[in-house]
PDB file of N, CA and C in Angstrom:
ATOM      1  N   UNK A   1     152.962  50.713 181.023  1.00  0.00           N
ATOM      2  CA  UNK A   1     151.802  50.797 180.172  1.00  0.00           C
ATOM      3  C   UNK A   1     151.546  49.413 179.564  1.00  0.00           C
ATOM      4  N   UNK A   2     150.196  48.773 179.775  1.00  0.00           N
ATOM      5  CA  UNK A   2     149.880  47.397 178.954  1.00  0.00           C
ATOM      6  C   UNK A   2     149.747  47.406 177.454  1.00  0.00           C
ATOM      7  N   UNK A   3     150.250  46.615 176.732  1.00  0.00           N
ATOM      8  CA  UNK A   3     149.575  46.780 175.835  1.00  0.00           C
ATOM      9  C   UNK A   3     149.466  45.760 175.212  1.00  0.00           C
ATOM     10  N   UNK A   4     148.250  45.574 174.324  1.00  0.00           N
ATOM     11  CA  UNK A   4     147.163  44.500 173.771  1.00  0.00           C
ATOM     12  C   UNK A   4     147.891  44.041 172.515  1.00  0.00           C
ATOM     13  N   UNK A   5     147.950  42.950 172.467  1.00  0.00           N
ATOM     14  CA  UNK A   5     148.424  41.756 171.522  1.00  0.00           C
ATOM     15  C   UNK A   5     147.392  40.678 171.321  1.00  0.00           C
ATOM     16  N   UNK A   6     146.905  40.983 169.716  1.00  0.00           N
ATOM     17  CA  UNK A   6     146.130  40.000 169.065  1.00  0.00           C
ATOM     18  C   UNK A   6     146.679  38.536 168.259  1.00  0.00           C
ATOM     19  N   UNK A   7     145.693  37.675 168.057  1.00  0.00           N
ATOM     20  CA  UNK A   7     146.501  37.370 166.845  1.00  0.00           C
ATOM     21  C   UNK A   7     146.260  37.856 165.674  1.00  0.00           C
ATOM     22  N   UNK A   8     146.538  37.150 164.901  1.00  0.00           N
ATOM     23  CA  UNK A   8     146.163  37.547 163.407  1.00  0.00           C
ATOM     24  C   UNK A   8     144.493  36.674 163.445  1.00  0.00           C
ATOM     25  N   UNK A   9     144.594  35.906 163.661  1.00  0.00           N
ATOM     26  CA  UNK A   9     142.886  35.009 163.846  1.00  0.00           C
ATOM     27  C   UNK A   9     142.170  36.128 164.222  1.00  0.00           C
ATOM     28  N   UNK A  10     142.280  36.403 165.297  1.00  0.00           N
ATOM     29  CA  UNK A  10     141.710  37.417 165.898  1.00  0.00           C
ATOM     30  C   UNK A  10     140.814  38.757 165.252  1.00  0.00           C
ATOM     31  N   UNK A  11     142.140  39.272 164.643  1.00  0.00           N
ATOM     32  CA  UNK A  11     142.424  40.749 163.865  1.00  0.00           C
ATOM     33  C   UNK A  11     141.375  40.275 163.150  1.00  0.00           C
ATOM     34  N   UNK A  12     141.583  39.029 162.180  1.00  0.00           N
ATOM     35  CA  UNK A  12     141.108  39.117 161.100  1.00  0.00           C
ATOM     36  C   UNK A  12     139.475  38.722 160.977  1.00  0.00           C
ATOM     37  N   UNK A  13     139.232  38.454 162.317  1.00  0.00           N
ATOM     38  CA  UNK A  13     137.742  37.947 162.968  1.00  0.00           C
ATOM     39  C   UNK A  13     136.944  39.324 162.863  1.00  0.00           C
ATOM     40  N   UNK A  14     137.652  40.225 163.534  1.00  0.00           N
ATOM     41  CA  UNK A  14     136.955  41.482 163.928  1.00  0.00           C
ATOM     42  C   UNK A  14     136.614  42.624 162.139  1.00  0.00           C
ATOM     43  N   UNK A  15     137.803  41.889 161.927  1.00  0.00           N
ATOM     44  CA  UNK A  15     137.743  42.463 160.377  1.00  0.00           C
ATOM     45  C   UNK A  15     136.434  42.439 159.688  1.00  0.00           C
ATOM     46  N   UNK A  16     136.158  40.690 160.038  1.00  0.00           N
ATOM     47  CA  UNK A  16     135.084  40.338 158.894  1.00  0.00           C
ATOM     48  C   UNK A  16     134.085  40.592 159.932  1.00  0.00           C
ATOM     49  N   UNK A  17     133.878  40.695 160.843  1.00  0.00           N
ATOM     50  CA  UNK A  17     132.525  41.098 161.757  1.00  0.00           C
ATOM     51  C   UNK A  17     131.890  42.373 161.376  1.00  0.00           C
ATOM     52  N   UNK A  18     133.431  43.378 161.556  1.00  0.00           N
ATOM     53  CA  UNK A  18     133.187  44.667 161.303  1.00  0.00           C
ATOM     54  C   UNK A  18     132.451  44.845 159.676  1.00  0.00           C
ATOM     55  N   UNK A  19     132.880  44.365 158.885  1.00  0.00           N
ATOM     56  CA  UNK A  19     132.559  44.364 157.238  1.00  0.00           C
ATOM     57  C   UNK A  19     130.954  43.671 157.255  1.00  0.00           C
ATOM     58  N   UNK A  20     130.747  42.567 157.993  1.00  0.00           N
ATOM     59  CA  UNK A  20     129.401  42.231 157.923  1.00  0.00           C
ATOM     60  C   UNK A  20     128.681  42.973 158.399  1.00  0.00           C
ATOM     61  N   UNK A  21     128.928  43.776 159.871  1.00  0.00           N
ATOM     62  CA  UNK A  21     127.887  44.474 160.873  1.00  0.00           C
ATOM     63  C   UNK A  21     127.584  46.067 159.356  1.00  0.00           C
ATOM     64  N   UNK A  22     128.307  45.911 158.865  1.00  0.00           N
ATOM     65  CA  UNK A  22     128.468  46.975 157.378  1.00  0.00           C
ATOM     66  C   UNK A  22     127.494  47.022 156.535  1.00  0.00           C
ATOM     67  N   UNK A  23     127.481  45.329 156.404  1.00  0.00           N
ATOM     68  CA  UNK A  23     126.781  44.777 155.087  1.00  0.00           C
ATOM     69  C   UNK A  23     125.045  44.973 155.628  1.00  0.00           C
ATOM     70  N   UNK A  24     125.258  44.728 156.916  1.00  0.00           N
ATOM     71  CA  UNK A  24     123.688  44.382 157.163  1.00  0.00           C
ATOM     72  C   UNK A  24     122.744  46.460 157.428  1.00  0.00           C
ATOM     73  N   UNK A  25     123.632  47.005 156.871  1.00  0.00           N
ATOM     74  CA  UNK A  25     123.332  48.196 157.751  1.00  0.00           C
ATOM     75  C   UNK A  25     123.054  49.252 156.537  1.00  0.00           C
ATOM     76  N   UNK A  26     121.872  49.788 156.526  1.00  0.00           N
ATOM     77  CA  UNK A  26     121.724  51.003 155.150  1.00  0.00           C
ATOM     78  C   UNK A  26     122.502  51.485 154.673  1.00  0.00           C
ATOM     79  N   UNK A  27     123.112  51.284 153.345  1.00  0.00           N
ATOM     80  CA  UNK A  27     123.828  51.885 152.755  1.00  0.00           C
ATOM     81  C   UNK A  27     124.500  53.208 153.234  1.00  0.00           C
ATOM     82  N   UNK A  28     124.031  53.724 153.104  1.00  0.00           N
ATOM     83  CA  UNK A  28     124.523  55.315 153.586  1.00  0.00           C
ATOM     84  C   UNK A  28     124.718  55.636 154.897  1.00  0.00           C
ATOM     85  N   UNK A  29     124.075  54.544 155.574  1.00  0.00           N
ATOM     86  CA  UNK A  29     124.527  54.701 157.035  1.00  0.00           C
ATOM     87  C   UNK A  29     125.861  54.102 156.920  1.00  0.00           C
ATOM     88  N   UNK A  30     126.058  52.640 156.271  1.00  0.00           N
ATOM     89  CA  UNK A  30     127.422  52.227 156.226  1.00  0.00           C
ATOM     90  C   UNK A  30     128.516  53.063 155.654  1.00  0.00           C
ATOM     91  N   UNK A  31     128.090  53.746 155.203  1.00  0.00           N
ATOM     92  CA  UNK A  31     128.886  54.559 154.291  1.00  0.00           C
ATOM     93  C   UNK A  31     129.914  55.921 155.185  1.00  0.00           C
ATOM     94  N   UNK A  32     128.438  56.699 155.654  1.00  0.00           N
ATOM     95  CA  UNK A  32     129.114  57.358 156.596  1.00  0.00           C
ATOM     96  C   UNK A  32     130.306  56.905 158.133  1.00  0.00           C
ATOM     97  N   UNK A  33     129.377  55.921 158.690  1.00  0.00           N
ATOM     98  CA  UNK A  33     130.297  54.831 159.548  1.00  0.00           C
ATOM     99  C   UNK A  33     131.568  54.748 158.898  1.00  0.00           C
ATOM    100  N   UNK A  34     132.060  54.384 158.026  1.00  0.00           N
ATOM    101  CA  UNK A  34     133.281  53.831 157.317  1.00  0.00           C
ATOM    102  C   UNK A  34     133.714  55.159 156.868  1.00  0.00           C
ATOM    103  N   UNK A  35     133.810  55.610 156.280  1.00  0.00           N
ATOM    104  CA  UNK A  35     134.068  57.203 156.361  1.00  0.00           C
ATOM    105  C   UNK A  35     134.539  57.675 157.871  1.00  0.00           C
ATOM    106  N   UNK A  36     133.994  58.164 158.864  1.00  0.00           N
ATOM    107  CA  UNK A  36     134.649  58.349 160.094  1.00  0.00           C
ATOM    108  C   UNK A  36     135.625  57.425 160.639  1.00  0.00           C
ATOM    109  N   UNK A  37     135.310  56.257 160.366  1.00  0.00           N
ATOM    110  CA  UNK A  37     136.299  55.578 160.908  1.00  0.00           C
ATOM    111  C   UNK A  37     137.790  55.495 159.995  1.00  0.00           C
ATOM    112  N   UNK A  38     137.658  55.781 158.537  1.00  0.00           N
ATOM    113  CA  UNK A  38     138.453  55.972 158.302  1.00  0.00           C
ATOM    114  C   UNK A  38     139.812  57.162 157.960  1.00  0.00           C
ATOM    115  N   UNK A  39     138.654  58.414 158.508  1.00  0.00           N
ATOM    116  CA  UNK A  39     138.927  59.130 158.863  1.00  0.00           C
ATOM    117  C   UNK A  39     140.589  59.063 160.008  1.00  0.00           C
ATOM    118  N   UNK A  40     139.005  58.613 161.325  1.00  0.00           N
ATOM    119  CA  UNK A  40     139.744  58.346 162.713  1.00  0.00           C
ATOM    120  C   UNK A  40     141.229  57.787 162.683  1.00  0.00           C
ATOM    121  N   UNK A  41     141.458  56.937 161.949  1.00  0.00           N
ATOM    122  CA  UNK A  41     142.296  55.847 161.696  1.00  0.00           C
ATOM    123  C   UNK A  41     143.624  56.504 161.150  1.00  0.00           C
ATOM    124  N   UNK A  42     143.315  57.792 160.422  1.00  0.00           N
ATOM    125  CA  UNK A  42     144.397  58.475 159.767  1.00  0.00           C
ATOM    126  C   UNK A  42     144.563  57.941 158.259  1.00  0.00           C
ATOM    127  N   UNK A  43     143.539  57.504 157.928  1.00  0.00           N
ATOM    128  CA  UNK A  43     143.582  57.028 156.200  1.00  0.00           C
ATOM    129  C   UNK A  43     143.810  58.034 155.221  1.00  0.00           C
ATOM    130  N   UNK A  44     142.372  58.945 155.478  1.00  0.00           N
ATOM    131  CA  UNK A  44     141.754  60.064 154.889  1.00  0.00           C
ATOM    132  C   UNK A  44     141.211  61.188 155.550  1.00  0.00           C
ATOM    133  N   UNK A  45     142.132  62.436 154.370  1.00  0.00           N
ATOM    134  CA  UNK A  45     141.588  63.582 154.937  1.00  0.00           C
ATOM    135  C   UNK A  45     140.100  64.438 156.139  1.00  0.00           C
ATOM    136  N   UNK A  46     140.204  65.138 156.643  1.00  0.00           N
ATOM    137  CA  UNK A  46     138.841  65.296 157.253  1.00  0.00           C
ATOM    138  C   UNK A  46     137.909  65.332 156.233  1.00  0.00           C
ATOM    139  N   UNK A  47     138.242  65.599 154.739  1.00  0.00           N
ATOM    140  CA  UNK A  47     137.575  65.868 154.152  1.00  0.00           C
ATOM    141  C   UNK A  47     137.301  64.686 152.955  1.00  0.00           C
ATOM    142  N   UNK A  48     137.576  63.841 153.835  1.00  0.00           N
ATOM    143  CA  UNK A  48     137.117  61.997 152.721  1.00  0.00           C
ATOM    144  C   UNK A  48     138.035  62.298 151.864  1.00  0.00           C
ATOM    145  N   UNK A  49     139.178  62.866 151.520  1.00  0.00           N
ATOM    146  CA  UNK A  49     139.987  62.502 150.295  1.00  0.00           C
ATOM    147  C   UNK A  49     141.313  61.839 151.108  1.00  0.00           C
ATOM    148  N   UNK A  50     142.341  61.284 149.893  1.00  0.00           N
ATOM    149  CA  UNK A  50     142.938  60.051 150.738  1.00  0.00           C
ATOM    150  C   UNK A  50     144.527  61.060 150.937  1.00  0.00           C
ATOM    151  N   UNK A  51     144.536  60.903 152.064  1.00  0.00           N
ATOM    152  CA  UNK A  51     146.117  61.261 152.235  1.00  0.00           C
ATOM    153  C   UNK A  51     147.239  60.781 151.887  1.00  0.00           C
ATOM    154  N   UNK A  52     148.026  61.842 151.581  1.00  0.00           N
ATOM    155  CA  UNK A  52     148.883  61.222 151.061  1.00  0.00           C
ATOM    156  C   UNK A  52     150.480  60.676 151.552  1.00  0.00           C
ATOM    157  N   UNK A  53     150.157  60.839 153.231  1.00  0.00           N
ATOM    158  CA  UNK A  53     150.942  59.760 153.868  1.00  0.00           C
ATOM    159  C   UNK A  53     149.984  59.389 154.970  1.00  0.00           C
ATOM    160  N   UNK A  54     150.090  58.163 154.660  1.00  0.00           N
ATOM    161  CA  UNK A  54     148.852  57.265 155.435  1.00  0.00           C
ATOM    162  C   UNK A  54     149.008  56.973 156.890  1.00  0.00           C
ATOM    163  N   UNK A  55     150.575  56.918 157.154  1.00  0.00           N
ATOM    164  CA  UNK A  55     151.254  56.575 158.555  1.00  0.00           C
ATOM    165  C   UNK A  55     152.142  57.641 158.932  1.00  0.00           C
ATOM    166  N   UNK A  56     151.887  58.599 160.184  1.00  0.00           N
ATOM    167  CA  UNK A  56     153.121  59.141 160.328  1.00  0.00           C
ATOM    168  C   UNK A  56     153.732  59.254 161.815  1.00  0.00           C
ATOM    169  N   UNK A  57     154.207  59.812 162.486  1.00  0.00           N
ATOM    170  CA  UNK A  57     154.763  59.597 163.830  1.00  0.00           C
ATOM    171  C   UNK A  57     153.726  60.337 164.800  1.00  0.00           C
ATOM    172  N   UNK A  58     153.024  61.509 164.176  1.00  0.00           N
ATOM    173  CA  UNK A  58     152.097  62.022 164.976  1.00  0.00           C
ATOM    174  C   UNK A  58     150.852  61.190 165.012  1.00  0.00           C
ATOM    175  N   UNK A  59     150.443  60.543 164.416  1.00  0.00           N
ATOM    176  CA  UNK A  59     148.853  59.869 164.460  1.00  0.00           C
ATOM    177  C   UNK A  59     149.478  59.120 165.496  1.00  0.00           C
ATOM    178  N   UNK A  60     150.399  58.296 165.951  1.00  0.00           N
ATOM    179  CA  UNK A  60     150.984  57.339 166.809  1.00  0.00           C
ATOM    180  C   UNK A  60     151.870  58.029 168.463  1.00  0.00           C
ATOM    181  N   UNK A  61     151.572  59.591 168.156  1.00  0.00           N
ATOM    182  CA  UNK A  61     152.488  59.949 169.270  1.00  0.00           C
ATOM    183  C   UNK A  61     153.852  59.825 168.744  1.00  0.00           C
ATOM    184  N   UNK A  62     154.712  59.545 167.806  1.00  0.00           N
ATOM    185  CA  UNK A  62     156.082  59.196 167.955  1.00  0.00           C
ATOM    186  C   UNK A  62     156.854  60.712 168.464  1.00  0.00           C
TER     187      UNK A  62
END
């Protein structure tokens, strides 16, 4: 299995791209966007509240 190795330059490129493509985008559209994704990510509940373990072996397969 390959797997993808950034740098930190990199990471932190996409970071601020992602946060601008944010900035330029209707409020509430950004809003919801960031919401699913942080969802996706395993941050926060399905239900936008924040979990209260942020990392665990299942979001990763372990």
């Amino acid at each position: 299995m390959a797997t993808l190795q950034i740098s930190y330059e990199e990471y932190a490129k996409g970071v601020r791209d992602y946060i601008e493509k944010l900035k330029n985008m209707p409020k509430e559209q950004a809003r919801e966007i960031s919401l699913q994704n942080l969802i996706s990510a395993g941050i926060l509940n399905e239900d936008g509240t924040d979990k209260e373990n942020i990392v665990n072996g299942d979001f990763f397969g372990w």
